[in-house]
Protein backbone atom coordinates (compact mmCIF):
# COMPACT_ATOMS: atom_id res chain seq x y z
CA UNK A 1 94.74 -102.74 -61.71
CA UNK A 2 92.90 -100.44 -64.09
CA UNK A 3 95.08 -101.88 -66.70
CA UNK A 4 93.67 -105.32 -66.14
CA UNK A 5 90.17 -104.41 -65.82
CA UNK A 6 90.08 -102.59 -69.52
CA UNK A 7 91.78 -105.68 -70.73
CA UNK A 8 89.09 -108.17 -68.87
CA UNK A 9 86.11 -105.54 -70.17
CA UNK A 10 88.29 -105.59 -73.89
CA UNK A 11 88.19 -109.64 -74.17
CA UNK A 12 84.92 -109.72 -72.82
CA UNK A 13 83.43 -106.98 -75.43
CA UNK A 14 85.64 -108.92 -78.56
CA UNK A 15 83.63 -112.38 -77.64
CA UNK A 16 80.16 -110.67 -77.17
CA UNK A 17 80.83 -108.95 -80.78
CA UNK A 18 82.01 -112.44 -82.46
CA UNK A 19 79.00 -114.09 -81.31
CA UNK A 20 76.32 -111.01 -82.24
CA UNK A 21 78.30 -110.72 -85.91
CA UNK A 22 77.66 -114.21 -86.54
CA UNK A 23 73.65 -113.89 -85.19
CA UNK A 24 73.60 -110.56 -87.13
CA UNK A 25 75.27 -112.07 -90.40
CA UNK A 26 72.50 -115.10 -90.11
CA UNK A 27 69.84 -112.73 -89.56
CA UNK A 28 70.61 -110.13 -92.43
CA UNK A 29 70.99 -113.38 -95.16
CA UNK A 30 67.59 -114.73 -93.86
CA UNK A 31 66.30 -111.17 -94.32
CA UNK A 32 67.43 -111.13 -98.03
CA UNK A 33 66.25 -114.37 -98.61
CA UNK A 34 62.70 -113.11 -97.40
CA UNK A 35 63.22 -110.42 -99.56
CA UNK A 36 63.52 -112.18 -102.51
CA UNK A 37 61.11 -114.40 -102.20
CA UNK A 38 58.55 -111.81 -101.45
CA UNK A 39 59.79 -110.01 -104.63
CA UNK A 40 59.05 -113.16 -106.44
CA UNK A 41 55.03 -113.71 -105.11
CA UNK A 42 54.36 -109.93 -106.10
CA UNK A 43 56.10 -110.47 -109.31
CA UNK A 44 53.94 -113.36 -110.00
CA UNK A 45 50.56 -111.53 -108.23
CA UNK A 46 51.27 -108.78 -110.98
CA UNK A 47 51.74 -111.22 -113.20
CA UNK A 48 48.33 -112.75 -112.99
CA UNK A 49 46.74 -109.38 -111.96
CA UNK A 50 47.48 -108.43 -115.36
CA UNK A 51 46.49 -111.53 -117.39
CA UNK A 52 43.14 -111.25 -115.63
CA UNK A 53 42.62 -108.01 -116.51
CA UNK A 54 43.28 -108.88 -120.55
CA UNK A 55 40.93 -111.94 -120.31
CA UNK A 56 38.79 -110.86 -118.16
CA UNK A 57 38.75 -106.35 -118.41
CA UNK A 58 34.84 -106.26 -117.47
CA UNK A 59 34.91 -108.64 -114.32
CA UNK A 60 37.98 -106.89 -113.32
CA UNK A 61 36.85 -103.74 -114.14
CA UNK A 62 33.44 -104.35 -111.63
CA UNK A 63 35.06 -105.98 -109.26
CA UNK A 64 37.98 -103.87 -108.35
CA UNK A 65 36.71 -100.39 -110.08
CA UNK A 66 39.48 -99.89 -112.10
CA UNK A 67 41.85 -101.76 -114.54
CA UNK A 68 45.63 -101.30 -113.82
């Protein structure tokens, strides 16, 4: 009897873990491609940030206090 019941509990726990990997495996690639698209806009923002502050060194200078 306890035999069957830690099988039963067993099956149940190795279908419960299938379906979370696969949920878990989505969720961690959507994560990374988050990831790399936020790299990407404060690549870009740093990009520009700079190229502003070459054309531009007063007005950046006033407006945010310091050139970086």
């Amino acid at each position: 009897m306890a035999n069957e019941k830690l099988a039963s509990l067993n099956n149940i726990s190795e279908r419960n873990y299938a379906a979370f990997s696969n949920e878990f495996r989505q969720q961690t690639q959507t994560l990374l491609v988050m990831k790399k698209q936020l790299d990407s806009c404060f690549r870009r923002i740093r990009h520009l940030k700079s190229k502003l502050a070459t054309q531009y060194p007063q007005a950046y200078e006033g407006e945010w206090g310091h050139s970086e």
